[in-house]
Protein backbone atom coordinates (compact mmCIF):
# COMPACT_ATOMS: atom_id res chain seq x y z
CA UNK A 1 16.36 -9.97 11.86
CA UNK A 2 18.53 -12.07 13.93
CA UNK A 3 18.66 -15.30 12.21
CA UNK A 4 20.75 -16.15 9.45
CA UNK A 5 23.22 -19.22 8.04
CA UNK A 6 26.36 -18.75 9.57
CA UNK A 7 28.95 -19.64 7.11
CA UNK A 8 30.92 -22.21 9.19
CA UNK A 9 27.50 -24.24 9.94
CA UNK A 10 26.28 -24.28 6.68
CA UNK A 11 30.21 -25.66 5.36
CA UNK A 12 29.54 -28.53 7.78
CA UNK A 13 25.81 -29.21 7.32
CA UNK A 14 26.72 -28.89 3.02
CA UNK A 15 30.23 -31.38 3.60
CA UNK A 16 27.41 -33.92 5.00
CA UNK A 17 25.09 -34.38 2.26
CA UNK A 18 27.98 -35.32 0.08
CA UNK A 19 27.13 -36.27 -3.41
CA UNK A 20 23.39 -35.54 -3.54
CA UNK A 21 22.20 -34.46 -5.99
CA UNK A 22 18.41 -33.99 -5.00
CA UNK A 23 17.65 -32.74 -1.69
CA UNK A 24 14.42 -32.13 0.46
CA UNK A 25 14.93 -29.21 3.71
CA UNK A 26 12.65 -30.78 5.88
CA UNK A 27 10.81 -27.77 8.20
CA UNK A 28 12.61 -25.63 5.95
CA UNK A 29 11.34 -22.35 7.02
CA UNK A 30 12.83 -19.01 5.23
CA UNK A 31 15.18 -21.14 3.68
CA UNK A 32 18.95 -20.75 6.10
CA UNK A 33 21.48 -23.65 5.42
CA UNK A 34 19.99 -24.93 2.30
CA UNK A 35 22.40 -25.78 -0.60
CA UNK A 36 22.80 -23.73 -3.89
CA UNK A 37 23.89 -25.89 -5.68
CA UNK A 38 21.54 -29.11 -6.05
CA UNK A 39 18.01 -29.64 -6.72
CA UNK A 40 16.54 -28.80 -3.44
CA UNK A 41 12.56 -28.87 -2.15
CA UNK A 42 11.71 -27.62 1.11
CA UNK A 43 8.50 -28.53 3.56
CA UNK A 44 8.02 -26.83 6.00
CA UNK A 45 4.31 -26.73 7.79
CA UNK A 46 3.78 -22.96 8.23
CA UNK A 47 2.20 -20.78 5.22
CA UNK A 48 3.80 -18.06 7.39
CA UNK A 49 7.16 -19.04 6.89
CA UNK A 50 7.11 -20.61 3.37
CA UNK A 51 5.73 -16.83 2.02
CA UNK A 52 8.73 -15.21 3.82
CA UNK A 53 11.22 -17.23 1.57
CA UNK A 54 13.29 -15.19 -0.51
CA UNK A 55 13.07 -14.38 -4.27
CA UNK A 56 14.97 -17.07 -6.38
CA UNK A 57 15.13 -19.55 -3.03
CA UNK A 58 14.25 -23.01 -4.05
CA UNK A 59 10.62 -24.42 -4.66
CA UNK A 60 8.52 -24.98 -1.34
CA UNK A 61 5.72 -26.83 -0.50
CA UNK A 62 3.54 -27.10 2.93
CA UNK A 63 3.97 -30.47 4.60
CA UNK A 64 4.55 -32.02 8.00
CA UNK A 65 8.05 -33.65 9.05
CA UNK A 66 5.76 -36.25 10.67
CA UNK A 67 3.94 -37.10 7.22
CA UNK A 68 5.92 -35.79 4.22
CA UNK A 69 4.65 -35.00 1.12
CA UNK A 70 6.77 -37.28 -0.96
CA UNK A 71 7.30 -40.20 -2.66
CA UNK A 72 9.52 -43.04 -1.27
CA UNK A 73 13.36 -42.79 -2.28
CA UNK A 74 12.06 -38.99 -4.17
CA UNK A 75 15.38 -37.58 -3.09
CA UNK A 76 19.12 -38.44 -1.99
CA UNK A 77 19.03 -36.69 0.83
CA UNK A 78 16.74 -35.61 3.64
CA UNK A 79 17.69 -32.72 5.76
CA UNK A 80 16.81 -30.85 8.96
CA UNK A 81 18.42 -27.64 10.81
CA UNK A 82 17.59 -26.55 14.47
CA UNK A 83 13.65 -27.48 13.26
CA UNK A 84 13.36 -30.98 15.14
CA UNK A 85 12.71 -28.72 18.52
CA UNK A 86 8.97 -27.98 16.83
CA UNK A 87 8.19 -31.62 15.94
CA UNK A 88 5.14 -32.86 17.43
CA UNK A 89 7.11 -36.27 17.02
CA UNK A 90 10.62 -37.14 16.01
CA UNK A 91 10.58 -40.81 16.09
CA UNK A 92 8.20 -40.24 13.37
CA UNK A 93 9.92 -37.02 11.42
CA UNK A 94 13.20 -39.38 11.46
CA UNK A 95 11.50 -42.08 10.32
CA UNK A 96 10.28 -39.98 7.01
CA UNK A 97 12.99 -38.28 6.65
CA UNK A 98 14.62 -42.03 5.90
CA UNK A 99 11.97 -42.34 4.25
CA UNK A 100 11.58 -40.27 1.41
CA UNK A 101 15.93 -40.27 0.99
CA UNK A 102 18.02 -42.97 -1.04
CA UNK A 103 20.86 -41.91 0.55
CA UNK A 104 21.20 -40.13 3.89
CA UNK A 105 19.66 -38.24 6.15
CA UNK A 106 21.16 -35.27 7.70
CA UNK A 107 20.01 -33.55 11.05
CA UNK A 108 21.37 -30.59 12.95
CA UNK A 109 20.33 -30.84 16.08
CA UNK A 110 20.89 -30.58 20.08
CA UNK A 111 22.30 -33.26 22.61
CA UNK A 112 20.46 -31.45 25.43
CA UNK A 113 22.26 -33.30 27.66
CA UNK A 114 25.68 -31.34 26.74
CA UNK A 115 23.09 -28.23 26.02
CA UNK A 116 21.60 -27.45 29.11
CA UNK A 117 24.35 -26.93 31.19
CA UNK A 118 24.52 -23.71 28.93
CA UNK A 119 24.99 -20.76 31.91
CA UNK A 120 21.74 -19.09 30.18
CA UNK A 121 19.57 -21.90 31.48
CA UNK A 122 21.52 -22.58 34.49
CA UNK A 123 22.11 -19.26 35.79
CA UNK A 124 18.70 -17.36 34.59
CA UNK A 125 16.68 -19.64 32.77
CA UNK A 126 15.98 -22.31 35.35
CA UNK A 127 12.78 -22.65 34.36
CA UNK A 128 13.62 -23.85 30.78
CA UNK A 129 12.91 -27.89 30.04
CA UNK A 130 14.20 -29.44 26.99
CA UNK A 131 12.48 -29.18 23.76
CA UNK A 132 12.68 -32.13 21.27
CA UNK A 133 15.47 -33.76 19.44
CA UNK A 134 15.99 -36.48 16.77
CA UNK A 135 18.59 -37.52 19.00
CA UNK A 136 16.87 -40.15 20.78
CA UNK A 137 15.02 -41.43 17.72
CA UNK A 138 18.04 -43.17 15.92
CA UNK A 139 17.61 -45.54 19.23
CA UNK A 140 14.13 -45.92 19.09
CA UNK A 141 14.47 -46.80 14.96
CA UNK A 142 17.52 -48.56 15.52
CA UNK A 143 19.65 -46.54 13.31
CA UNK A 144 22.66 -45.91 16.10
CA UNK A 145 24.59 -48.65 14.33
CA UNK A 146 24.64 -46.16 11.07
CA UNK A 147 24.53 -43.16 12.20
CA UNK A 148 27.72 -40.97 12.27
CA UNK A 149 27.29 -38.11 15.53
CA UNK A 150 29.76 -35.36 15.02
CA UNK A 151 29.88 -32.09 17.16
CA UNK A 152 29.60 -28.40 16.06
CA UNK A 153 31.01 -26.19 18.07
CA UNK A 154 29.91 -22.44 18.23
CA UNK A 155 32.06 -20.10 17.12
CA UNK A 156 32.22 -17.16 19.42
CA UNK A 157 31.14 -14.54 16.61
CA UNK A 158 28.10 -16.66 15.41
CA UNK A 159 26.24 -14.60 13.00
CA UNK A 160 23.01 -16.86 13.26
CA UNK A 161 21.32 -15.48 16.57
CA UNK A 162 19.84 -19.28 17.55
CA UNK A 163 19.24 -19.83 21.31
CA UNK A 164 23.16 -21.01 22.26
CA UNK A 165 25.04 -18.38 20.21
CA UNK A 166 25.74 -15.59 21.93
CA UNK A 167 27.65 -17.52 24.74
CA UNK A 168 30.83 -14.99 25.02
CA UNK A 169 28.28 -12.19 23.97
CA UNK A 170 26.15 -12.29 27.18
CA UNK A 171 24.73 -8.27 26.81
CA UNK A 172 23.00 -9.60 23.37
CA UNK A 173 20.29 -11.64 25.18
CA UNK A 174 19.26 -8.15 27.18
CA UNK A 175 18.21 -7.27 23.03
CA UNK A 176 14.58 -7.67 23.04
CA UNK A 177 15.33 -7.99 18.75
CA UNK A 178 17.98 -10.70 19.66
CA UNK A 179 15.17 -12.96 22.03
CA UNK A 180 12.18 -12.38 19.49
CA UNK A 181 13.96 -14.67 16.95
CA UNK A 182 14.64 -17.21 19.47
CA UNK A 183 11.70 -19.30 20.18
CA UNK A 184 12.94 -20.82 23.64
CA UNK A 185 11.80 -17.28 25.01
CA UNK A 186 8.99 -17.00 23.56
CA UNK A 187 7.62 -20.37 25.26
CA UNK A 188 8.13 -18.70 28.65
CA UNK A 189 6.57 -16.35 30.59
CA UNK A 190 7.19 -12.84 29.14
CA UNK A 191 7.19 -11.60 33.19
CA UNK A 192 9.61 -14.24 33.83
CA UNK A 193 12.02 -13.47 31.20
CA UNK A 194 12.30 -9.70 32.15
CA UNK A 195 12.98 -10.67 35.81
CA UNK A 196 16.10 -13.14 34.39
CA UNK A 197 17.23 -10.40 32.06
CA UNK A 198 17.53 -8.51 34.96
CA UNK A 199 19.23 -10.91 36.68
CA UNK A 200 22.11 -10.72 34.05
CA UNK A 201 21.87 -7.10 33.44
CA UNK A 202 22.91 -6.43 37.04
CA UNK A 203 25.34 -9.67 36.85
CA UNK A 204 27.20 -7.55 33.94
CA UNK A 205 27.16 -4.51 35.74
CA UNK A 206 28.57 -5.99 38.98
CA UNK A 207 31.20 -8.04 36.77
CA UNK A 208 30.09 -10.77 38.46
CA UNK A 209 29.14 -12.70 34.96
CA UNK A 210 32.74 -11.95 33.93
CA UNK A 211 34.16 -13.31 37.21
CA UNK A 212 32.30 -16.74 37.15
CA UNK A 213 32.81 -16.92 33.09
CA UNK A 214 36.14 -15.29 32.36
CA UNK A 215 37.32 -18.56 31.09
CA UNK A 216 35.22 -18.39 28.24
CA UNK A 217 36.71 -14.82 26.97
CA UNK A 218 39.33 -16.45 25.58
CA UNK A 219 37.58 -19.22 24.00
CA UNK A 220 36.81 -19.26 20.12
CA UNK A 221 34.82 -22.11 19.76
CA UNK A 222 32.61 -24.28 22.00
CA UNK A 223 30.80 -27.59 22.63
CA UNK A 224 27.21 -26.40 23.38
CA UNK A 225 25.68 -29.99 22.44
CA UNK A 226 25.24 -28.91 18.75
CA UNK A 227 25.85 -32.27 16.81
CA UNK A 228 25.31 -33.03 13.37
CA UNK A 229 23.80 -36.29 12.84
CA UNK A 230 24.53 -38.22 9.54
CA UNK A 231 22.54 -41.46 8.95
CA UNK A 232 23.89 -43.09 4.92
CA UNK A 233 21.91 -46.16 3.65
């Protein structure tokens, strides 16, 4: 098991939703980054994932970010980690999420424009296209005006094993453990990912990943296009 809140995140993603009280984790999966200490529903669409949430986690129910099962203005805040990616559409998840809140609405998510120049995807993974993002939707709503775009940056010792986090810990995506809870791999072609892996194995081995990235080995934090998206009524 790879994926888990990292502390730091979950500070920022909690500082966001401010004073709410009542809180809906929309595509909540297992239950990562949601707050202990507020009256907190989660949705996520997978029966899967919902039975995997821990004992004592807060109450779940199956549900769609595209067509939420609750009532207008049910909660002060609406909000989303690293889930927007599996949206079918995130004009329309957005557009609930505002929805269903009184308050805000509060999105981790990726500016894949920052994102993709990750060296994963532009060394080994050149095959890799862009999954969704909320990102664009405050545009397409009109919500830019409101919204409040902050970045995240990743600390080097991430202990939440998403896509981007192992950037100064290159021999971790070689882990077939580490890329099975990272669903970017498992959208590509399994014979495709072995030949990259190679790539990098034999990069490491050479040194020639430490000679084009030794800038990074010094580096605590960084910008991968994580940015925390805060939208308040």
């Amino acid at each position: 098991m790879t994926r888990r809140e990292d502390p730091r995140i979950a500070a920022v993603v909690w500082d966001a939703l401010g004073d709410a009280s009542s809180v809906a984790n929309i595509g909540a999966g297992t239950g990562s980054y949601e707050p202990r200490d507020r009256d907190l529903i989660a949705v996520d669409p997978s029966q899967v994932m919902l039975a995997q949430r821990p004992t004592g986690a807060a109450p779940a129910t199956r549900g769609f970010a595209e067509q939420i099962p609750l009532e207008d203005a049910s909660v002060d805040a609406a909000m989303a980690v690293f889930t927007d990616q599996h949206w079918d559409d995130c004009v329309q998840g957005l557009a609930e999420m505002q929805r269903i809140a009184r308050r805000r609405v509060v999105a981790l998510t990726i500016n894949h424009e920052i994102g993709d120049r990750f060296w994963l995807i532009r060394d080994y993974l050149t095959r890799y296209r862009p999954l969704r993002s909320v990102s664009g939707g405050l545009w397409e709503l009109g919500l830019e005006g409101g919204a409040d775009v902050r970045a995240v940056p990743v600390p080097w010792d991430c202990v939440d094993g998403f896509f981007r986090a192992f950037w100064r810990r290159p021999r971790a995506y070689l882990d077939p453990r580490v890329r099975a809870g990272i669903s970017v791999f498992r959208r590509l072609d399994p014979a495709y990912v072995e030949e990259s892996m190679q790539w990098l194995a034999s990069d490491l081995a050479s040194g020639l990943w430490r000679e084009r990235h030794d800038d990074l080995l010094d580096v605590d934090e960084l910008d991968l296009g994580i940015r925390l998206i805060v939208w308040t009524k």
